[in-house]
PDB file of N, CA and C in Angstrom:
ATOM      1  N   UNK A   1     -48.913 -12.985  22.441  1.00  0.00           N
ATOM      2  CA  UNK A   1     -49.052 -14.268  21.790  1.00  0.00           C
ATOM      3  C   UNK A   1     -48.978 -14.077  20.278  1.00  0.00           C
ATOM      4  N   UNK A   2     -48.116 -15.058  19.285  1.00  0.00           N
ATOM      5  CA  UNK A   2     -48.422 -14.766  18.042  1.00  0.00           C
ATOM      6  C   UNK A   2     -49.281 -15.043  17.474  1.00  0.00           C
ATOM      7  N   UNK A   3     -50.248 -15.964  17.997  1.00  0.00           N
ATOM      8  CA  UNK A   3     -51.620 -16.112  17.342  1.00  0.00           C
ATOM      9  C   UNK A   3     -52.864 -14.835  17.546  1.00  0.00           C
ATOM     10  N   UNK A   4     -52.458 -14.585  18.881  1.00  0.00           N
ATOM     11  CA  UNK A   4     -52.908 -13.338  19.171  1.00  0.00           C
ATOM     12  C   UNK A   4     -54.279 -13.891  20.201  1.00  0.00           C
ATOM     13  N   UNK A   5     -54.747 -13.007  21.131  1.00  0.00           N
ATOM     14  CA  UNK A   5     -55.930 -13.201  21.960  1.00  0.00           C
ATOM     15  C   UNK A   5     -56.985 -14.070  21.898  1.00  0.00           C
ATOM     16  N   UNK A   6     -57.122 -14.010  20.377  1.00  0.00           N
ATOM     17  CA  UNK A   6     -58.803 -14.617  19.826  1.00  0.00           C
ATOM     18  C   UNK A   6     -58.126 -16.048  20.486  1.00  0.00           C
ATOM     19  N   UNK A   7     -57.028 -16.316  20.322  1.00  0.00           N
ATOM     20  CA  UNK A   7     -56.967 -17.808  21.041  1.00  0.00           C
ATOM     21  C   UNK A   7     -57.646 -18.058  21.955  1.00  0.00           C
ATOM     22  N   UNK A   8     -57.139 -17.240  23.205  1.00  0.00           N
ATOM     23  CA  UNK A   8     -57.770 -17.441  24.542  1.00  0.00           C
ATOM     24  C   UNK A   8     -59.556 -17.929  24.282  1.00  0.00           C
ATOM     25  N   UNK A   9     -59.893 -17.029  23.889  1.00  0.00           N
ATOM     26  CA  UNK A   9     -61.852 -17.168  23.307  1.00  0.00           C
ATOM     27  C   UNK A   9     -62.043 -17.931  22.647  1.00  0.00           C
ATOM     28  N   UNK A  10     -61.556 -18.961  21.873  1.00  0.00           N
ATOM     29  CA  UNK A  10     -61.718 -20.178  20.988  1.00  0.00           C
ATOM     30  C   UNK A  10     -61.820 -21.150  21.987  1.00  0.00           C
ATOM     31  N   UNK A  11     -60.554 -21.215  23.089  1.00  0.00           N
ATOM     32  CA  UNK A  11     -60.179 -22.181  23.809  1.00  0.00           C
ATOM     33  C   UNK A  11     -61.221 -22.196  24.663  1.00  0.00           C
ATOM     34  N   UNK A  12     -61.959 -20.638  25.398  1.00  0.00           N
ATOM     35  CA  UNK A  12     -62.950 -20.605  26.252  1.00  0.00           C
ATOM     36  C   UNK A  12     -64.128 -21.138  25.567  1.00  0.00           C
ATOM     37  N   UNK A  13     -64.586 -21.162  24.382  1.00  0.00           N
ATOM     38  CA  UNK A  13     -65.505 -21.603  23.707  1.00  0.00           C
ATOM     39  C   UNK A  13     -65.878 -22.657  23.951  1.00  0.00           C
ATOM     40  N   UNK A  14     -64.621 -23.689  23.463  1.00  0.00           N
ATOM     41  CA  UNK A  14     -64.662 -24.977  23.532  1.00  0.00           C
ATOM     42  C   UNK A  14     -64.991 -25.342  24.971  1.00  0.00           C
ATOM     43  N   UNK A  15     -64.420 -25.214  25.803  1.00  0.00           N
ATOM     44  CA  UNK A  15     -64.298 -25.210  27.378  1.00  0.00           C
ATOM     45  C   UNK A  15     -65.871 -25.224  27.503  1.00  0.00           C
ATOM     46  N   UNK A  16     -66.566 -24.172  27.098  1.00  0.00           N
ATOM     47  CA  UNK A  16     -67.709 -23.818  27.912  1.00  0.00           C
ATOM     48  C   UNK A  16     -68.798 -24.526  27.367  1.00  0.00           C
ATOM     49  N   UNK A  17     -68.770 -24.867  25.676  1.00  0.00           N
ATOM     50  CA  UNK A  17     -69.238 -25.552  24.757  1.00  0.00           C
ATOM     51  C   UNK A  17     -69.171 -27.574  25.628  1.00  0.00           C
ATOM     52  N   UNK A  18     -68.305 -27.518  25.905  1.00  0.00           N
ATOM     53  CA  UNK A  18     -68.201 -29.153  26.516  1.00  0.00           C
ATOM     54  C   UNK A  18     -69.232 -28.910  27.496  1.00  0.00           C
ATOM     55  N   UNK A  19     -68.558 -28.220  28.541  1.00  0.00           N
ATOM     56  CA  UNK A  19     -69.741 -28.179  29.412  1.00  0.00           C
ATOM     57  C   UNK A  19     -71.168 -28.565  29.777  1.00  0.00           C
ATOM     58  N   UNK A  20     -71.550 -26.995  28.792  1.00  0.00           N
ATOM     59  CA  UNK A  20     -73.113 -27.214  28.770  1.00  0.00           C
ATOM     60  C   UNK A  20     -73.561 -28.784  27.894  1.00  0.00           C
ATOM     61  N   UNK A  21     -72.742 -29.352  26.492  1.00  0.00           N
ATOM     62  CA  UNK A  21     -72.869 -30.398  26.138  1.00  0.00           C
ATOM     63  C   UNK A  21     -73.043 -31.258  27.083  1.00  0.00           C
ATOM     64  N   UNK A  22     -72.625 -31.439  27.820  1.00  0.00           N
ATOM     65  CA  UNK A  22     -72.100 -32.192  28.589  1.00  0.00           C
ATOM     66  C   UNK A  22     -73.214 -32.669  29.696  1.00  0.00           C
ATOM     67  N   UNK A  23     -73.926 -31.375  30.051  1.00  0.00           N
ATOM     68  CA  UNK A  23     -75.706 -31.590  30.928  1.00  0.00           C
ATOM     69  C   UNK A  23     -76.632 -31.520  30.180  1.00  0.00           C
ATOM     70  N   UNK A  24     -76.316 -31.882  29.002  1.00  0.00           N
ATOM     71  CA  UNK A  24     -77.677 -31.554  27.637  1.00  0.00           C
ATOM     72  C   UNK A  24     -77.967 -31.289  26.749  1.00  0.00           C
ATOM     73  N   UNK A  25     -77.493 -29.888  27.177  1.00  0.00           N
ATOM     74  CA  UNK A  25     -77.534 -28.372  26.156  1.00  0.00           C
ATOM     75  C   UNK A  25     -77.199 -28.534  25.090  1.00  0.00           C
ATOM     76  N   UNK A  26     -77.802 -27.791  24.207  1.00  0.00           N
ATOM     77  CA  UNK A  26     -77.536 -28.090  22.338  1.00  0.00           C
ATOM     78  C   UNK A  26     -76.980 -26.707  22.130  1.00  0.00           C
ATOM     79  N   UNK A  27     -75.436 -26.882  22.730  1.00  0.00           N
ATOM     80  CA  UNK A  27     -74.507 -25.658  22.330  1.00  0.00           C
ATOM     81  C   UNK A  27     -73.627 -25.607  21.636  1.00  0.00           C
ATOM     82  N   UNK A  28     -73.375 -24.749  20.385  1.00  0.00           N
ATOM     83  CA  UNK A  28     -71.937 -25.051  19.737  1.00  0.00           C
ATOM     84  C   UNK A  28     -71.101 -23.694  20.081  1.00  0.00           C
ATOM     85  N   UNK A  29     -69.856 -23.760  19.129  1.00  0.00           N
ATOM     86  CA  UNK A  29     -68.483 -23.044  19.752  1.00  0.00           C
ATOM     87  C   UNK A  29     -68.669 -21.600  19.313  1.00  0.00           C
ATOM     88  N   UNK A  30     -69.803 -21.613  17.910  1.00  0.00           N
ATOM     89  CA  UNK A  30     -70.387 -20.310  17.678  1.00  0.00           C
ATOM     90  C   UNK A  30     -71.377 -19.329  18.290  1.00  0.00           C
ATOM     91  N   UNK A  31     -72.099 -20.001  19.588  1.00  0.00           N
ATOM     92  CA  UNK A  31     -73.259 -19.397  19.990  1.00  0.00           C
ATOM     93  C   UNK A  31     -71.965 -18.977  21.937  1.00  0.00           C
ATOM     94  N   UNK A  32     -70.991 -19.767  22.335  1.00  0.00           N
ATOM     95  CA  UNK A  32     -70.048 -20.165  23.256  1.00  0.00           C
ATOM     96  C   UNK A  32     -69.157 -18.365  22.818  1.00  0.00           C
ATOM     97  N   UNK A  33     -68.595 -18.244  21.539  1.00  0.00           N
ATOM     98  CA  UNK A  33     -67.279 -17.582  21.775  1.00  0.00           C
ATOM     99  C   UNK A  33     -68.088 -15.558  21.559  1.00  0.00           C
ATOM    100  N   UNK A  34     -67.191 -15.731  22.053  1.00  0.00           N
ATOM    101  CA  UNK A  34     -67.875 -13.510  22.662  1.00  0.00           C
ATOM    102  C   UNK A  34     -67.937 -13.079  20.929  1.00  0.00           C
ATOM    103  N   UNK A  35     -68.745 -12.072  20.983  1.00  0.00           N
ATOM    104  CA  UNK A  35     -68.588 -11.266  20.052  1.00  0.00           C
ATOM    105  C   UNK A  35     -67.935  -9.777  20.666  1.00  0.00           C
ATOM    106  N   UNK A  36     -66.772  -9.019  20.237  1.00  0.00           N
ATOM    107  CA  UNK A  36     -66.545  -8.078  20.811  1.00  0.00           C
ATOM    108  C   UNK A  36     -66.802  -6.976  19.664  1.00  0.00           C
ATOM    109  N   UNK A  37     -67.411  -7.298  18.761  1.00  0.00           N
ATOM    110  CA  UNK A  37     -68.022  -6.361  17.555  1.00  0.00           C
ATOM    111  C   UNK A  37     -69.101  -5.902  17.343  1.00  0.00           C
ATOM    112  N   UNK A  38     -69.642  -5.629  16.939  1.00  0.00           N
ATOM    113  CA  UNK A  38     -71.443  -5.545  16.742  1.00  0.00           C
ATOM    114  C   UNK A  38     -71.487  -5.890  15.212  1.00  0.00           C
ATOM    115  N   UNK A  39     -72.248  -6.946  14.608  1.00  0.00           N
ATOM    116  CA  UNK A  39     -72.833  -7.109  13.363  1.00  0.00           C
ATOM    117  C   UNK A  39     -72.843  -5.892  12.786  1.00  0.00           C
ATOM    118  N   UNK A  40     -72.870  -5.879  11.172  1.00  0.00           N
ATOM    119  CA  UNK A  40     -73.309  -5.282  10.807  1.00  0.00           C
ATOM    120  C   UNK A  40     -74.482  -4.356  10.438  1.00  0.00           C
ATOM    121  N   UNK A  41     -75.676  -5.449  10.606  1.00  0.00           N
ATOM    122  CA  UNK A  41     -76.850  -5.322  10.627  1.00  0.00           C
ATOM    123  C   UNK A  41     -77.628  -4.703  11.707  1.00  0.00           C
ATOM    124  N   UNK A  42     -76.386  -4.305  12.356  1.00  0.00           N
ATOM    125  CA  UNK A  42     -77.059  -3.797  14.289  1.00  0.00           C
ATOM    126  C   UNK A  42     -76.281  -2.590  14.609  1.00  0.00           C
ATOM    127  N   UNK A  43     -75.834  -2.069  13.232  1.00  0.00           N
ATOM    128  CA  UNK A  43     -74.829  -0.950  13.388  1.00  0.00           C
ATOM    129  C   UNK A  43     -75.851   0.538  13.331  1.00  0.00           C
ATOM    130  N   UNK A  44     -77.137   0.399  13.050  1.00  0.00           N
ATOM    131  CA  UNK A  44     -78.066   1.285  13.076  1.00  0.00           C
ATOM    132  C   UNK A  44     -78.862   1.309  14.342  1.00  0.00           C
ATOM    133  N   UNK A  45     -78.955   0.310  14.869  1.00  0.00           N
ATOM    134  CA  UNK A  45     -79.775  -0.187  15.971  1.00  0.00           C
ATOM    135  C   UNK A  45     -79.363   0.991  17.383  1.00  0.00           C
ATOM    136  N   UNK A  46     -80.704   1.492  17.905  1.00  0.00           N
ATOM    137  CA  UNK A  46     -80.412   2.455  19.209  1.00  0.00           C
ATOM    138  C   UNK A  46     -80.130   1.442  20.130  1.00  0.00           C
ATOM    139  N   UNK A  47     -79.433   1.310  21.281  1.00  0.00           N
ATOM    140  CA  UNK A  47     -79.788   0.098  21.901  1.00  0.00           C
ATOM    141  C   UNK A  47     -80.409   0.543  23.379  1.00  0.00           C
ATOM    142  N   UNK A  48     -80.736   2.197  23.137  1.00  0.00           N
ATOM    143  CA  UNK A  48     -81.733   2.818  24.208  1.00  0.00           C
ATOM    144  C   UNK A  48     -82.838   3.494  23.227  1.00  0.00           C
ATOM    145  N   UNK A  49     -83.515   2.467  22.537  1.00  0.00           N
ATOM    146  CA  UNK A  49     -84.834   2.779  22.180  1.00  0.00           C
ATOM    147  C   UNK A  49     -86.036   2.800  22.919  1.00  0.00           C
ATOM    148  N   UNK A  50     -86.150   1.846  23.837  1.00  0.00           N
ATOM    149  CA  UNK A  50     -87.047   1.739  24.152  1.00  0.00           C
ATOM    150  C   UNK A  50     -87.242   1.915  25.857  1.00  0.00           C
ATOM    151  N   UNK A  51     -86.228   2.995  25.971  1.00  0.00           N
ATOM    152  CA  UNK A  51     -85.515   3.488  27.415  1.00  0.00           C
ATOM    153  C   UNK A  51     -86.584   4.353  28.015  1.00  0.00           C
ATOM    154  N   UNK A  52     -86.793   4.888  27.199  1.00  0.00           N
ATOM    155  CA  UNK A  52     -87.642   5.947  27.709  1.00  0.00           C
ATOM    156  C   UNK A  52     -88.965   5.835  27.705  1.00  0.00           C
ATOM    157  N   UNK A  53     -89.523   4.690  27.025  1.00  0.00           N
ATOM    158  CA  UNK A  53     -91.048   4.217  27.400  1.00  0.00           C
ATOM    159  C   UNK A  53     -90.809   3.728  28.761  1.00  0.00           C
ATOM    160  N   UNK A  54     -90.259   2.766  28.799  1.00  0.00           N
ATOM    161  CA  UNK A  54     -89.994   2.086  30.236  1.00  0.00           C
ATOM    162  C   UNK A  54     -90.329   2.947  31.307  1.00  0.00           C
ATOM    163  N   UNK A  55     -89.147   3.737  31.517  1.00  0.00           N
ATOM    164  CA  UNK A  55     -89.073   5.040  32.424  1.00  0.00           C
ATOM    165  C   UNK A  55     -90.798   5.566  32.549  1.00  0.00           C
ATOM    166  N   UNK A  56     -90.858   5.937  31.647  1.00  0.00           N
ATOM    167  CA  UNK A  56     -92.139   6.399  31.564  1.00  0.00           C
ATOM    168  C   UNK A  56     -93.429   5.648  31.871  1.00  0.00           C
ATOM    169  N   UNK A  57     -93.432   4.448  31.655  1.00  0.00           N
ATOM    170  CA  UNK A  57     -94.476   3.068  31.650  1.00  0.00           C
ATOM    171  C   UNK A  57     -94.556   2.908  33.174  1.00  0.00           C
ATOM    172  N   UNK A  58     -93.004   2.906  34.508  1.00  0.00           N
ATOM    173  CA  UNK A  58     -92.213   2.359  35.198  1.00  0.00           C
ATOM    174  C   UNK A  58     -92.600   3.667  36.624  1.00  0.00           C
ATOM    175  N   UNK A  59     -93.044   4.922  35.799  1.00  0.00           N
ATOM    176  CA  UNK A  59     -93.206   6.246  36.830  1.00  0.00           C
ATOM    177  C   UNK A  59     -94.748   6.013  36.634  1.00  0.00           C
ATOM    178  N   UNK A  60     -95.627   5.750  35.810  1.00  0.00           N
ATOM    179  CA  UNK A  60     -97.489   6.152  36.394  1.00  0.00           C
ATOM    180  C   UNK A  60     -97.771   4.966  37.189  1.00  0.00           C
TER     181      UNK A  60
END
């Protein structure tokens, strides 16, 4: 596509954004379309920090 992919995910946005509008929901097209990046701010972040308490919490 020459617009390229992100289309498809705009279009699903909207799509999914009507939807939930649609039974209620206070959804817009920004909280609707994927992130396939990670923020910046989450580029430090373990996202198995707290893996091994569990495990551990999950075995006594």
């Amino acid at each position: 596509s020459p617009i390229g992919d992100i289309r498809g995910d705009i279009q699903a946005a909207q799509i999914a954004t009507a939807v939930f509008n649609s039974q209620g929901a206070k959804a817009t097209m920004s909280d609707m379309l994927l992130r396939w990046q990670r923020d910046p701010d989450e580029e430090g972040a373990d996202p198995f920090a707290g893996l091994e308490a569990a495990l551990t919490a999950a075995t006594q």
